[in-house]
PDB file of N, CA and C in Angstrom:
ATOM      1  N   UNK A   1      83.776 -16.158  74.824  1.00  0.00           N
ATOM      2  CA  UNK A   1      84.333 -16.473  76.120  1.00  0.00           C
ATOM      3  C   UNK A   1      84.732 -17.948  76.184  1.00  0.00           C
ATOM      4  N   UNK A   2      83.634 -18.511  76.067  1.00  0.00           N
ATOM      5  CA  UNK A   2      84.114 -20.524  76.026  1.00  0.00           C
ATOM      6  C   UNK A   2      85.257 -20.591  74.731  1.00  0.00           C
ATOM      7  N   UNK A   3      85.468 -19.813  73.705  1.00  0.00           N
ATOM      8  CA  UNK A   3      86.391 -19.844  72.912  1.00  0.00           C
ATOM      9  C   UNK A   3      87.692 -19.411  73.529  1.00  0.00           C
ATOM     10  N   UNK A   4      87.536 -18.743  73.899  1.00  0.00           N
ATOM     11  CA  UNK A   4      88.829 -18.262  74.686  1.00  0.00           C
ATOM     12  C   UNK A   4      89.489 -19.133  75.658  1.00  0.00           C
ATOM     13  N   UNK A   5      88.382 -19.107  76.467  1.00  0.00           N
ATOM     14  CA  UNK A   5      88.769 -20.476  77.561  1.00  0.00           C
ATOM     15  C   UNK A   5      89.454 -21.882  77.286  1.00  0.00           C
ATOM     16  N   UNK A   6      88.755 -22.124  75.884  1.00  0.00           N
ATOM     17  CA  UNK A   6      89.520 -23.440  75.163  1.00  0.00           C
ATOM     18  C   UNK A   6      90.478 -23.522  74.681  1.00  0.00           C
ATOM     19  N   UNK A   7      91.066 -22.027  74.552  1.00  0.00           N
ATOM     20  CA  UNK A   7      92.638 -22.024  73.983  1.00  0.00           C
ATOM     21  C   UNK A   7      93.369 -21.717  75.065  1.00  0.00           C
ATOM     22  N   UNK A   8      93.098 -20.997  76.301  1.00  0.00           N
ATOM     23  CA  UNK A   8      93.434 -20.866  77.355  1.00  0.00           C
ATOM     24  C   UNK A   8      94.122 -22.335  77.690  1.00  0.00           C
ATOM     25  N   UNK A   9      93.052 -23.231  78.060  1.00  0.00           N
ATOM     26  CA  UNK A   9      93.504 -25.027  78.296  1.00  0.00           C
ATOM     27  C   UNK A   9      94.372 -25.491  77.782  1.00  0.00           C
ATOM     28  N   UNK A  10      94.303 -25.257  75.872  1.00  0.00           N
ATOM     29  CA  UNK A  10      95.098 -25.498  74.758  1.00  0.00           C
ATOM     30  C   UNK A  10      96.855 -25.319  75.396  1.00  0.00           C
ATOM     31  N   UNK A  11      96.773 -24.270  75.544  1.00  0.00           N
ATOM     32  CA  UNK A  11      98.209 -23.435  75.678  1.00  0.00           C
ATOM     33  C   UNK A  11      98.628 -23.923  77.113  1.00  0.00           C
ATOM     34  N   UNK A  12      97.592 -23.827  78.095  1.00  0.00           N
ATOM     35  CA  UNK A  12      98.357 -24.235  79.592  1.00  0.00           C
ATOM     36  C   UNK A  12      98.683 -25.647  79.232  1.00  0.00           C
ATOM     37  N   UNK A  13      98.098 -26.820  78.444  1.00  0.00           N
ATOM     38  CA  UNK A  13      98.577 -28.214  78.435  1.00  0.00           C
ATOM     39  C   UNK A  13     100.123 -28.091  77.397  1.00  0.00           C
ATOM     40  N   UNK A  14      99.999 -26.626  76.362  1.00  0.00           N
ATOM     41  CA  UNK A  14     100.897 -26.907  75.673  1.00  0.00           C
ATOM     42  C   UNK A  14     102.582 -26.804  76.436  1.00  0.00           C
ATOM     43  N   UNK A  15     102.213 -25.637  77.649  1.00  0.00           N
ATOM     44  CA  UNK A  15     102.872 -25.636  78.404  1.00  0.00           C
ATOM     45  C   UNK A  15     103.776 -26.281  79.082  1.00  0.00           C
ATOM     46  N   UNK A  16     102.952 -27.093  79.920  1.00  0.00           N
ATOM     47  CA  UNK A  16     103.110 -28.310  80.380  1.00  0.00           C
ATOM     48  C   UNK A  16     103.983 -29.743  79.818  1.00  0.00           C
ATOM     49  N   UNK A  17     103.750 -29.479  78.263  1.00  0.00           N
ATOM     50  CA  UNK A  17     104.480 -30.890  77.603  1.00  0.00           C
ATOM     51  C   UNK A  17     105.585 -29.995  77.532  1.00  0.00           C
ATOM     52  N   UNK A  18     105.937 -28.652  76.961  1.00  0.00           N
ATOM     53  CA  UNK A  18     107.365 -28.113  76.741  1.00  0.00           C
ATOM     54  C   UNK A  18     107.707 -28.561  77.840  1.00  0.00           C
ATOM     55  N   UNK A  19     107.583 -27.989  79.138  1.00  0.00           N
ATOM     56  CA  UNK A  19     108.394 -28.113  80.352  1.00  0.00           C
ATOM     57  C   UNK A  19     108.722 -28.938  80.806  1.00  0.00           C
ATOM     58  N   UNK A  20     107.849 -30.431  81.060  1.00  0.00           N
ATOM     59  CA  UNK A  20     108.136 -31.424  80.640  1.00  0.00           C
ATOM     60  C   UNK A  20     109.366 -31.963  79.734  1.00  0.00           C
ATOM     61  N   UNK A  21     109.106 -31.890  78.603  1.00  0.00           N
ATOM     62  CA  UNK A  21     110.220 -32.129  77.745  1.00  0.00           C
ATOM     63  C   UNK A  21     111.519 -31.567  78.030  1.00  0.00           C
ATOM     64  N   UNK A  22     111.888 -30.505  78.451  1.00  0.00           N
ATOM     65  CA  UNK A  22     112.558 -29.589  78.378  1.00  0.00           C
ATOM     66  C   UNK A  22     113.450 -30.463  80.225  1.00  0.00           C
ATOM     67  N   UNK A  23     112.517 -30.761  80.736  1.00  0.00           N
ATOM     68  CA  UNK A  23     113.075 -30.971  81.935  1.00  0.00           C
ATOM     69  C   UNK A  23     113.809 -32.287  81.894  1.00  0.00           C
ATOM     70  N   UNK A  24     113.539 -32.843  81.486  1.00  0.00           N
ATOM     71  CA  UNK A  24     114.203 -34.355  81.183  1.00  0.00           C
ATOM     72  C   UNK A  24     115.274 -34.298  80.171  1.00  0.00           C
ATOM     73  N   UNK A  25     115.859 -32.984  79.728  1.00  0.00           N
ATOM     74  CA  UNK A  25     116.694 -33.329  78.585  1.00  0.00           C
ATOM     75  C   UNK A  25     117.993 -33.413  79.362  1.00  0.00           C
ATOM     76  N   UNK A  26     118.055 -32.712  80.698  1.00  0.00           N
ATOM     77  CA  UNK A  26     119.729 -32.623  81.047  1.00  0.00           C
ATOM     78  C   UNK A  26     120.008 -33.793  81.192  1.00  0.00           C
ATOM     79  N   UNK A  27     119.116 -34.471  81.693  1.00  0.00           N
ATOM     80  CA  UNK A  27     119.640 -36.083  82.268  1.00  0.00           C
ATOM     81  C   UNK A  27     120.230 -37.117  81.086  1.00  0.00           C
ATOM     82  N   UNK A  28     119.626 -36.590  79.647  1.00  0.00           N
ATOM     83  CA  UNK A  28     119.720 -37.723  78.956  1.00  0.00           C
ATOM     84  C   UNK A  28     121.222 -37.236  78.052  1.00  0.00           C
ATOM     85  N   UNK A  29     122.025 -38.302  78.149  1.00  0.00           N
ATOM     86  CA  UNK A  29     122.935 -38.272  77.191  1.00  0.00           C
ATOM     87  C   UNK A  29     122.959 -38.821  76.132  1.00  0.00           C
ATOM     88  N   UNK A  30     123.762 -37.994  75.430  1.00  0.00           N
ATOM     89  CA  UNK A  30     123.615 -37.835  73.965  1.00  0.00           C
ATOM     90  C   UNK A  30     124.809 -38.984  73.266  1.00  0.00           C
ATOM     91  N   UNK A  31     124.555 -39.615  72.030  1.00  0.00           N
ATOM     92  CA  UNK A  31     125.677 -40.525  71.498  1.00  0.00           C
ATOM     93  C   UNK A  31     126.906 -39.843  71.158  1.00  0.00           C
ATOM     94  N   UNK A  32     126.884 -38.633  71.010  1.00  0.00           N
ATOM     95  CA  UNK A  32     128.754 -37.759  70.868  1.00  0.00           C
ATOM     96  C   UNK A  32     129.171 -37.741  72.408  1.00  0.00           C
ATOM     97  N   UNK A  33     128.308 -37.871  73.510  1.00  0.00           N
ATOM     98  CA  UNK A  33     129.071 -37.609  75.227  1.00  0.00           C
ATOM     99  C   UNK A  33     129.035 -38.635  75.283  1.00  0.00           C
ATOM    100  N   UNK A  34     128.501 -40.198  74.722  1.00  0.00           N
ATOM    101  CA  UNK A  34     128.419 -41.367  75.501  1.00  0.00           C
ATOM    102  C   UNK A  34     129.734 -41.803  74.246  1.00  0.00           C
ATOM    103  N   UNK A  35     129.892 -41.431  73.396  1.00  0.00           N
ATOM    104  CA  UNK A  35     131.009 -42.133  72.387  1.00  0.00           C
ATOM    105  C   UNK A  35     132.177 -41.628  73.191  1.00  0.00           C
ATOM    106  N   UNK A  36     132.248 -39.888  73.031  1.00  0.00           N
ATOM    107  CA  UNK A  36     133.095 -39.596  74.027  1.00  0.00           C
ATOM    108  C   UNK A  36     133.878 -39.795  75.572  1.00  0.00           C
ATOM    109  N   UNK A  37     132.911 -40.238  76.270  1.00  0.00           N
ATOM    110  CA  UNK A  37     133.158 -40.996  77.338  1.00  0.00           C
ATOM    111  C   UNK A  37     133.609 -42.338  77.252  1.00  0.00           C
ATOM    112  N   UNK A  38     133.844 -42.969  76.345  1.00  0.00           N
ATOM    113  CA  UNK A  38     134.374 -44.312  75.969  1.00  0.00           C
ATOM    114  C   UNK A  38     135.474 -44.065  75.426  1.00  0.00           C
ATOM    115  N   UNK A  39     136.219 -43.179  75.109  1.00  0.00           N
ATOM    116  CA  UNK A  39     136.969 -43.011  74.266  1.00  0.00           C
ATOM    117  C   UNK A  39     138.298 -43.880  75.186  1.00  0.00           C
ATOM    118  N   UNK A  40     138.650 -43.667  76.113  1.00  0.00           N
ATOM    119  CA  UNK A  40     139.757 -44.079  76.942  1.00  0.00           C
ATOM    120  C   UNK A  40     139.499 -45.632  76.574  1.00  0.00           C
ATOM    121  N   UNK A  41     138.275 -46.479  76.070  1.00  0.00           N
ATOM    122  CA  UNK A  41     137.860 -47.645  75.723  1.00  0.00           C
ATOM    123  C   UNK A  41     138.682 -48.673  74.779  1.00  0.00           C
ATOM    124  N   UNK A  42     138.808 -47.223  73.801  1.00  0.00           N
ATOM    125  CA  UNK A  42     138.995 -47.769  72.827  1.00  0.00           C
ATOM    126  C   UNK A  42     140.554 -48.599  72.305  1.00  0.00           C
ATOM    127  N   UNK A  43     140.969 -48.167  73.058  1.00  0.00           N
ATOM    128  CA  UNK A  43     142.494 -49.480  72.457  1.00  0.00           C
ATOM    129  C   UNK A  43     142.165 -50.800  73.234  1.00  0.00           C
ATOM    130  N   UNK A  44     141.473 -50.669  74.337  1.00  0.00           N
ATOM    131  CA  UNK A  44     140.914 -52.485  75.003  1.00  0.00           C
ATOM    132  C   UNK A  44     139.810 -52.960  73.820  1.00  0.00           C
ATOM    133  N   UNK A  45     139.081 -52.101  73.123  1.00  0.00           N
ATOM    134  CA  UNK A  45     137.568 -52.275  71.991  1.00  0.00           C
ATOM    135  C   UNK A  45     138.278 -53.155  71.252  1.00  0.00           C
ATOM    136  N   UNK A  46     139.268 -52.523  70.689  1.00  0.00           N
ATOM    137  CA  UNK A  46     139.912 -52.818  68.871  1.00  0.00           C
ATOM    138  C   UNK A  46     141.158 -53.988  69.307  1.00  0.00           C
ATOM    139  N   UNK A  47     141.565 -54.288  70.110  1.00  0.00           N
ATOM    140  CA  UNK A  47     142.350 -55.425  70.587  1.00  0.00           C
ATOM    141  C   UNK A  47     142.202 -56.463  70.183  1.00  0.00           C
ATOM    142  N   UNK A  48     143.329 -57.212  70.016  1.00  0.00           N
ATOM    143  CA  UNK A  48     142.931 -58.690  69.682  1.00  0.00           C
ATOM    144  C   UNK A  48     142.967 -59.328  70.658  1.00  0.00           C
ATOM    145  N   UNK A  49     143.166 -60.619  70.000  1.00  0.00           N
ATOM    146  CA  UNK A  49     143.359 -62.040  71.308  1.00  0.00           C
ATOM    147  C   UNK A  49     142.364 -61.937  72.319  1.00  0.00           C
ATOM    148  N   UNK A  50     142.753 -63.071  73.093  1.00  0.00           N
ATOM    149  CA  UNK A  50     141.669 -62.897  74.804  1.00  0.00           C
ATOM    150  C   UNK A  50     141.892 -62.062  75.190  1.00  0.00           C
ATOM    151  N   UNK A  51     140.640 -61.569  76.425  1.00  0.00           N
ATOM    152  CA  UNK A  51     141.102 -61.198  77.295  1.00  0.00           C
ATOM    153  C   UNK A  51     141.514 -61.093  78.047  1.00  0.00           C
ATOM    154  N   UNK A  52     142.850 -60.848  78.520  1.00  0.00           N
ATOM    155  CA  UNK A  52     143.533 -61.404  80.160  1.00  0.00           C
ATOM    156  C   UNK A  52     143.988 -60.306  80.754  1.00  0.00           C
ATOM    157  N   UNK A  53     144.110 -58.846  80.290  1.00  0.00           N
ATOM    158  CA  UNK A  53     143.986 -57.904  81.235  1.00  0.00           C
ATOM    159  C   UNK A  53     143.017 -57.082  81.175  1.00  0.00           C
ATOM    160  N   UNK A  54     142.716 -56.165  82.499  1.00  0.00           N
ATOM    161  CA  UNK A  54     140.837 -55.269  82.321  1.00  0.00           C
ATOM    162  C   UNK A  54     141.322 -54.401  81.190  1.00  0.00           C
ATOM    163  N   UNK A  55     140.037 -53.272  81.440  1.00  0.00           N
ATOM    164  CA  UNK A  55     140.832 -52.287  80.307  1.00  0.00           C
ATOM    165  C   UNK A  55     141.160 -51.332  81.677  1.00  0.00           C
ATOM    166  N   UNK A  56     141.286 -49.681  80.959  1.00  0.00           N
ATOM    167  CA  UNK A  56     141.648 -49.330  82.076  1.00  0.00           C
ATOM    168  C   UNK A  56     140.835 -48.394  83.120  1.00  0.00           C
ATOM    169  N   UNK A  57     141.203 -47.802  84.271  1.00  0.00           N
ATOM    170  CA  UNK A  57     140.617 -47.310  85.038  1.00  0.00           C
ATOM    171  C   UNK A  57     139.446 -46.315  84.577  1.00  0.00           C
ATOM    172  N   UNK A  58     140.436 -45.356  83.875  1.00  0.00           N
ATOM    173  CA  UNK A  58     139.561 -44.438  82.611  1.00  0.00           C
ATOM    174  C   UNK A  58     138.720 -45.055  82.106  1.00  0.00           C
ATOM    175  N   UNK A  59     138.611 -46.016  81.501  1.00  0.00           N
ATOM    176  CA  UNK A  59     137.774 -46.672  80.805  1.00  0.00           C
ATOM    177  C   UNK A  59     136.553 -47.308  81.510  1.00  0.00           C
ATOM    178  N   UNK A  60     136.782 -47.437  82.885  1.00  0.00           N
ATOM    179  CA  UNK A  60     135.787 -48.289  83.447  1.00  0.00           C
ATOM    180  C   UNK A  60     134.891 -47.286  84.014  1.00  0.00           C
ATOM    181  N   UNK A  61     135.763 -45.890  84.385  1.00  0.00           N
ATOM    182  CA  UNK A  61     134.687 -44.416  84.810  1.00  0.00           C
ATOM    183  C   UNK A  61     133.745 -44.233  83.421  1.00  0.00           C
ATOM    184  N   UNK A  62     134.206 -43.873  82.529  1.00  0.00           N
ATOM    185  CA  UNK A  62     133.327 -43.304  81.519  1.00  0.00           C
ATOM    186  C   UNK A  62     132.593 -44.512  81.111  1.00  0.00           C
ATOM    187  N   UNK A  63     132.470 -45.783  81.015  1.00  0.00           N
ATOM    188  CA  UNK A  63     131.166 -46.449  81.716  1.00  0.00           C
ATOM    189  C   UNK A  63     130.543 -46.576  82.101  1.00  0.00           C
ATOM    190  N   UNK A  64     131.033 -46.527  83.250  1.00  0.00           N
ATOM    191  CA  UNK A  64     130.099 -46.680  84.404  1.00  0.00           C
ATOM    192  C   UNK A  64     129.242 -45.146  84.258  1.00  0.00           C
ATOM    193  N   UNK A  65     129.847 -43.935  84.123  1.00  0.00           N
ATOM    194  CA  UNK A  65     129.145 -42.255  84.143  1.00  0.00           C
ATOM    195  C   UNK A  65     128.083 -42.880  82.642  1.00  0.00           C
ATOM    196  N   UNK A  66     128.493 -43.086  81.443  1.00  0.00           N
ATOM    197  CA  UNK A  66     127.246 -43.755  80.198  1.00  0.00           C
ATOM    198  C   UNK A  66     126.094 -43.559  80.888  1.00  0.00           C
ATOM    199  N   UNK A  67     126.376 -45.290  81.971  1.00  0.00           N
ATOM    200  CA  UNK A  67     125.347 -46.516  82.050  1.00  0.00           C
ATOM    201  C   UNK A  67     124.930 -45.421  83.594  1.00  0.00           C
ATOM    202  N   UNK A  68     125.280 -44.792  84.248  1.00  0.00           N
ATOM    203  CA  UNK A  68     124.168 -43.547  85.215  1.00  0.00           C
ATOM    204  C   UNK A  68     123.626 -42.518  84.565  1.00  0.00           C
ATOM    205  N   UNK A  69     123.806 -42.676  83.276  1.00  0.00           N
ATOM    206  CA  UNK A  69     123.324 -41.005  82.665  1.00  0.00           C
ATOM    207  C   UNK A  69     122.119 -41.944  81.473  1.00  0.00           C
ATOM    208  N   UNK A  70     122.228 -42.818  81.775  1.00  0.00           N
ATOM    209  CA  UNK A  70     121.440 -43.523  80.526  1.00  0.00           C
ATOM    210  C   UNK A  70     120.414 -44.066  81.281  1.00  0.00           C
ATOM    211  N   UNK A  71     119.166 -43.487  81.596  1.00  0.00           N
ATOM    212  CA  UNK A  71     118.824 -43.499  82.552  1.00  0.00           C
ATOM    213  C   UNK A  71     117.030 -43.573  82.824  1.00  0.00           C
ATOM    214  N   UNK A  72     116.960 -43.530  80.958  1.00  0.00           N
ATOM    215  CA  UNK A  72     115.436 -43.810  80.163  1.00  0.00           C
ATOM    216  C   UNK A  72     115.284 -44.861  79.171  1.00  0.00           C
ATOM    217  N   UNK A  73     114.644 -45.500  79.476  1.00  0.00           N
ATOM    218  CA  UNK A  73     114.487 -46.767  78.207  1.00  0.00           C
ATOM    219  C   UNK A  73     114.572 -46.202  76.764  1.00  0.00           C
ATOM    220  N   UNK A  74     114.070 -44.909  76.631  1.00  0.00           N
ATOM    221  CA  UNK A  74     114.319 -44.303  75.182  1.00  0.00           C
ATOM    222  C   UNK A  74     115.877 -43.913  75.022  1.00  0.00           C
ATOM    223  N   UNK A  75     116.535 -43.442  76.570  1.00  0.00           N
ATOM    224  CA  UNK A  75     118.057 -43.141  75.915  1.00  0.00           C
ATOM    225  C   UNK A  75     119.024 -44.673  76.151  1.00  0.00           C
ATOM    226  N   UNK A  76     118.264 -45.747  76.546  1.00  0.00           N
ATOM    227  CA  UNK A  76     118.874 -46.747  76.258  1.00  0.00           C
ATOM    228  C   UNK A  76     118.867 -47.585  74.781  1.00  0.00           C
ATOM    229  N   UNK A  77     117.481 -47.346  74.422  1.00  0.00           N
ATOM    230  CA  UNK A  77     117.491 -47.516  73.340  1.00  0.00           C
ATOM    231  C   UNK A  77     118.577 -46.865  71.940  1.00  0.00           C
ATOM    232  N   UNK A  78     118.168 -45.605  72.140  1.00  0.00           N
ATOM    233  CA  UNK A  78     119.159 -44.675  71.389  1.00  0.00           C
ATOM    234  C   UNK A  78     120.681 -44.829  71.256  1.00  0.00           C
ATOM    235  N   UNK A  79     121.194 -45.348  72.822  1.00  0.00           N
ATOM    236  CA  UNK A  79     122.056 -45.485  72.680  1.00  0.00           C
ATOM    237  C   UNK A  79     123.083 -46.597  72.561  1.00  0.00           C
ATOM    238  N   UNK A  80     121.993 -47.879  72.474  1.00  0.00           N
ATOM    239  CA  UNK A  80     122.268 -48.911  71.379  1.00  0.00           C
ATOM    240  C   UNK A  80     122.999 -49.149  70.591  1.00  0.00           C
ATOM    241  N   UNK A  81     121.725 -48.311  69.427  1.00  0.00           N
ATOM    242  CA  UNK A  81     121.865 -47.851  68.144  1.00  0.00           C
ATOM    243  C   UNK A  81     123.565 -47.182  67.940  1.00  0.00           C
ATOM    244  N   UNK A  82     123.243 -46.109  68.520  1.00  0.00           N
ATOM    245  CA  UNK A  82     124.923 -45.493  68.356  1.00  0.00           C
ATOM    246  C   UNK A  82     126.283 -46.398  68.725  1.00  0.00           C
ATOM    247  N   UNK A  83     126.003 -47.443  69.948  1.00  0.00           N
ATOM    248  CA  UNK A  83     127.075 -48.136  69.846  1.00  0.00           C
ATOM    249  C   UNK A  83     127.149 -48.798  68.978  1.00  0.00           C
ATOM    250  N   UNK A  84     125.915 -49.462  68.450  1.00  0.00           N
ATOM    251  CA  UNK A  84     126.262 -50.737  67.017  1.00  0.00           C
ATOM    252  C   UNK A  84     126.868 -49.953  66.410  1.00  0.00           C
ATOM    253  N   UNK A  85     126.241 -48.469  66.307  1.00  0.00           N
ATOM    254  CA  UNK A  85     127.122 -48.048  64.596  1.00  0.00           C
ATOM    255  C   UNK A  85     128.518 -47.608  65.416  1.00  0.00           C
ATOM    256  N   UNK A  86     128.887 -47.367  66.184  1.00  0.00           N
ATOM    257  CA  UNK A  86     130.066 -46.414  66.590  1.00  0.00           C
ATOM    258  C   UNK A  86     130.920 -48.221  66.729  1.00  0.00           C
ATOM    259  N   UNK A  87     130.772 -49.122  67.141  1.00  0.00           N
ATOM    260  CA  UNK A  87     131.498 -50.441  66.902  1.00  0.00           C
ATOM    261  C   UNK A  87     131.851 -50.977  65.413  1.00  0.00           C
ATOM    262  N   UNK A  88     131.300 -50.947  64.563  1.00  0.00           N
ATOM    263  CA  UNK A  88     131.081 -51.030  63.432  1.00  0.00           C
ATOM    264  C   UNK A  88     132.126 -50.138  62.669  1.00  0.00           C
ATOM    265  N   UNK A  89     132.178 -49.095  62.945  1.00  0.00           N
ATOM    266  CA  UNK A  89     132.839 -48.357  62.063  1.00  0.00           C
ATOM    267  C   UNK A  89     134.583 -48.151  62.631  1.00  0.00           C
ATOM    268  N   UNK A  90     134.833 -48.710  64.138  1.00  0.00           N
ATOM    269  CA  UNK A  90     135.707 -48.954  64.562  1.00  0.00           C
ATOM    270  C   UNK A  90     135.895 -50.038  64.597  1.00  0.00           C
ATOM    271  N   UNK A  91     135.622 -51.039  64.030  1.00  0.00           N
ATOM    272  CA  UNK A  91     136.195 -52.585  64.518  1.00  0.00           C
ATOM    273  C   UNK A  91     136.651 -52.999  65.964  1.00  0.00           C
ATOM    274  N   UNK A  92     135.555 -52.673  66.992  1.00  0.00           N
ATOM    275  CA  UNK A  92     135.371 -53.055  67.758  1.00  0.00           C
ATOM    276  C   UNK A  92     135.194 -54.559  68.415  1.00  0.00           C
ATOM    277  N   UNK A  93     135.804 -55.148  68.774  1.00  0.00           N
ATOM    278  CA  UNK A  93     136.199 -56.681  69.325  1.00  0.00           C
ATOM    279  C   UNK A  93     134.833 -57.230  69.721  1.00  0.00           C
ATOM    280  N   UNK A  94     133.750 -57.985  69.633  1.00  0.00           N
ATOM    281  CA  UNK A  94     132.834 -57.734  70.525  1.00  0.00           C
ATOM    282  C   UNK A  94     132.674 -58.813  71.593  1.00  0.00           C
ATOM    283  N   UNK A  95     133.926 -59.689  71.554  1.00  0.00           N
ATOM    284  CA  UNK A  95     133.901 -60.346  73.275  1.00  0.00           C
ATOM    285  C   UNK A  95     135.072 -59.826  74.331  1.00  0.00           C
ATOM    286  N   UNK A  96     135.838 -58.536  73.214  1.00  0.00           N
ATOM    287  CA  UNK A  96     136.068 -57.373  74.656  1.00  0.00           C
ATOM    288  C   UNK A  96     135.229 -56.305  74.625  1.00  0.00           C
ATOM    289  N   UNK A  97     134.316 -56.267  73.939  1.00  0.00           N
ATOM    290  CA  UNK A  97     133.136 -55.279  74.083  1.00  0.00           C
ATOM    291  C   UNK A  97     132.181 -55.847  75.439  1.00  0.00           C
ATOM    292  N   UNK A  98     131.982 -56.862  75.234  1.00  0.00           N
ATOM    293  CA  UNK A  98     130.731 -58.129  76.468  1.00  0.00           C
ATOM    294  C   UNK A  98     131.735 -57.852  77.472  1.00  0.00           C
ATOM    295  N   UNK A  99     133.391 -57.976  77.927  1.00  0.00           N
ATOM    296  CA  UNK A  99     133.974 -58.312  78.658  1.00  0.00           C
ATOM    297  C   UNK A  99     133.931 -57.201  79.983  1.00  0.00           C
ATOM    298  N   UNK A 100     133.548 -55.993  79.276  1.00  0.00           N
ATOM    299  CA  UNK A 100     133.538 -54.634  79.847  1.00  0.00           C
ATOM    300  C   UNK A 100     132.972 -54.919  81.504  1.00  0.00           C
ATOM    301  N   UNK A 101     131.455 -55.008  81.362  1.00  0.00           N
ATOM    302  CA  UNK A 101     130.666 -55.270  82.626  1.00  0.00           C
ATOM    303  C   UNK A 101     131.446 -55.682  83.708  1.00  0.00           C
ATOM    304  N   UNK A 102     131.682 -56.915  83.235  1.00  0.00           N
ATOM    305  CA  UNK A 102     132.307 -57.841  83.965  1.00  0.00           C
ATOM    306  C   UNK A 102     133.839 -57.291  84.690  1.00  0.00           C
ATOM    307  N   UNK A 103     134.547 -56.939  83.920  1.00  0.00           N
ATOM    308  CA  UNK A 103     136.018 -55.918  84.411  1.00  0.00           C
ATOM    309  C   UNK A 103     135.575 -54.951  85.293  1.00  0.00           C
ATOM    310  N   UNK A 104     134.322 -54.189  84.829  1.00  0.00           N
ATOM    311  CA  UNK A 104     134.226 -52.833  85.649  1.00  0.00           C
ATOM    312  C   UNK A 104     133.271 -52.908  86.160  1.00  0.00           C
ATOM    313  N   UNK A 105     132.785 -54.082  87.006  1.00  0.00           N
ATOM    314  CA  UNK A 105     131.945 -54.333  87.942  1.00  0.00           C
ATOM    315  C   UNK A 105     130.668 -53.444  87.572  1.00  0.00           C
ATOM    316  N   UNK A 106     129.842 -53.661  86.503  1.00  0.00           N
ATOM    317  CA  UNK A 106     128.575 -52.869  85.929  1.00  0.00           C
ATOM    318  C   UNK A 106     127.504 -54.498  85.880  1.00  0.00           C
ATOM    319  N   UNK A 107     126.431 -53.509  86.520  1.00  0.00           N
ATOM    320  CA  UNK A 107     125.322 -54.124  85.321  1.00  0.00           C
ATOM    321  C   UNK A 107     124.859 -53.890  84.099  1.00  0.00           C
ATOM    322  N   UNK A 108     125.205 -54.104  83.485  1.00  0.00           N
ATOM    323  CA  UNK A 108     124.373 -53.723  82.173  1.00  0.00           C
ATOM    324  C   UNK A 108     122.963 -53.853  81.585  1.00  0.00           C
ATOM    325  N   UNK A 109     121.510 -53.051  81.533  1.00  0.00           N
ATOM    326  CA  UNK A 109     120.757 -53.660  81.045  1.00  0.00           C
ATOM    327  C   UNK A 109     120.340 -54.240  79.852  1.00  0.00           C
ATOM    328  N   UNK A 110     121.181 -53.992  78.802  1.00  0.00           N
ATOM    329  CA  UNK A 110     121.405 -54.321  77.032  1.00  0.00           C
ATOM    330  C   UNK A 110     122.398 -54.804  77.122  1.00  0.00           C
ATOM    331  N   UNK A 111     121.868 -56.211  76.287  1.00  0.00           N
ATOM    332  CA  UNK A 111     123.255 -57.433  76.306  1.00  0.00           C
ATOM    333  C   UNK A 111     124.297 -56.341  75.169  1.00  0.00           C
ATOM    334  N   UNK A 112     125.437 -56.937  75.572  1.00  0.00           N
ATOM    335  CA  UNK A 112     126.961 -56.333  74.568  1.00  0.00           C
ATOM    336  C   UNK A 112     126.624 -56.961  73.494  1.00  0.00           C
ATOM    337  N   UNK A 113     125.904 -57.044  72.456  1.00  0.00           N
ATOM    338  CA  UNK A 113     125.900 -57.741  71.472  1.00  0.00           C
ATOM    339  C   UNK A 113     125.576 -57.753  70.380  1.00  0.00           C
ATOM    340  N   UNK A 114     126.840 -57.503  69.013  1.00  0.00           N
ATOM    341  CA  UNK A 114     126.383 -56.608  67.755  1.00  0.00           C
ATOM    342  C   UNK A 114     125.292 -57.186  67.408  1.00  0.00           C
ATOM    343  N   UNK A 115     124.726 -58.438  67.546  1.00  0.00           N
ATOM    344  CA  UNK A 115     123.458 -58.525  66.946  1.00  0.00           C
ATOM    345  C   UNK A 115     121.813 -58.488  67.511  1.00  0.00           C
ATOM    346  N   UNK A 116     122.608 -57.580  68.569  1.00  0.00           N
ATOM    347  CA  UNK A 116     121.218 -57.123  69.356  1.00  0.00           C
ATOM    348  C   UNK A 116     120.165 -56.284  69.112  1.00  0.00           C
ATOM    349  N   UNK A 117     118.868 -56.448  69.145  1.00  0.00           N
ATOM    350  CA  UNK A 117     117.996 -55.989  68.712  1.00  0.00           C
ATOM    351  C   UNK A 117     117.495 -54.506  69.801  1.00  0.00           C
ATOM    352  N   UNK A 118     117.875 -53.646  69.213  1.00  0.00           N
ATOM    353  CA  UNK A 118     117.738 -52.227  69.940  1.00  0.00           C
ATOM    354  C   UNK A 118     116.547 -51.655  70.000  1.00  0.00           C
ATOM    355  N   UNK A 119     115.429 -52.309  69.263  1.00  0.00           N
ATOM    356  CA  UNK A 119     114.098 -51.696  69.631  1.00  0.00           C
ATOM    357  C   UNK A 119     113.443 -52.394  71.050  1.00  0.00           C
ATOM    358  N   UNK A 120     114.015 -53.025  71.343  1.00  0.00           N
ATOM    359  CA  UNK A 120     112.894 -54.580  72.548  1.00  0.00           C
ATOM    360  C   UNK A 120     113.710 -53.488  73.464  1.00  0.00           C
TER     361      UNK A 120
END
């Protein structure tokens, strides 16, 4: 009986972490929807010269939707990571990468900055 009972507990806590887990996944976006959502980004990213015009409207929605869907220190973290590499492999500008915020009226909590440390 007390054996039983202890797997009983076992299974209701195991419960509990699935559902848990399971419940927090819609919110978090993933680096193919947050790359994707930048995509309108990308000819202001890879640009040269200064900046003297924003990027564009498109570009400043799927931002701004990222930086509301990013919305856990673990999917901020994560999704870091994916911008360093997703900048990187596009030659991404990175003081029209920083310039973003600022154009599309965001806060950002992770500085724009390829040499930013994505675990802190």
């Amino acid at each position: 009986m007390e054996k039983m009972m202890g797997c009983a507990v076992v299974a209701f806590g195991l419960m509990v972490l699935v559902l848990n887990a399971t419940a927090s996944l819609p919110n978090d976006i993933t680096c193919a929807d947050a790359v994707k959502a930048l995509l309108p980004c990308k000819s202001f990213l890879v640009g040269t010269g200064p900046v003297t015009a924003p990027p564009s409207s498109d570009c400043c929605q799927g931002a701004q939707s990222v930086l509301k869907e990013a919305n856990t220190p673990e999917t901020l973290r994560a999704l870091c990571v994916c911008f360093k590499d997703a900048a990187k492999k596009l030659g991404v500008n990175p003081d029209r990468a920083g310039s973003i915020p600022k154009f599309c009226d965001m806060k950002v909590p992770v500085p724009i900055d390829p040499n930013v440390d994505c675990t802190k």
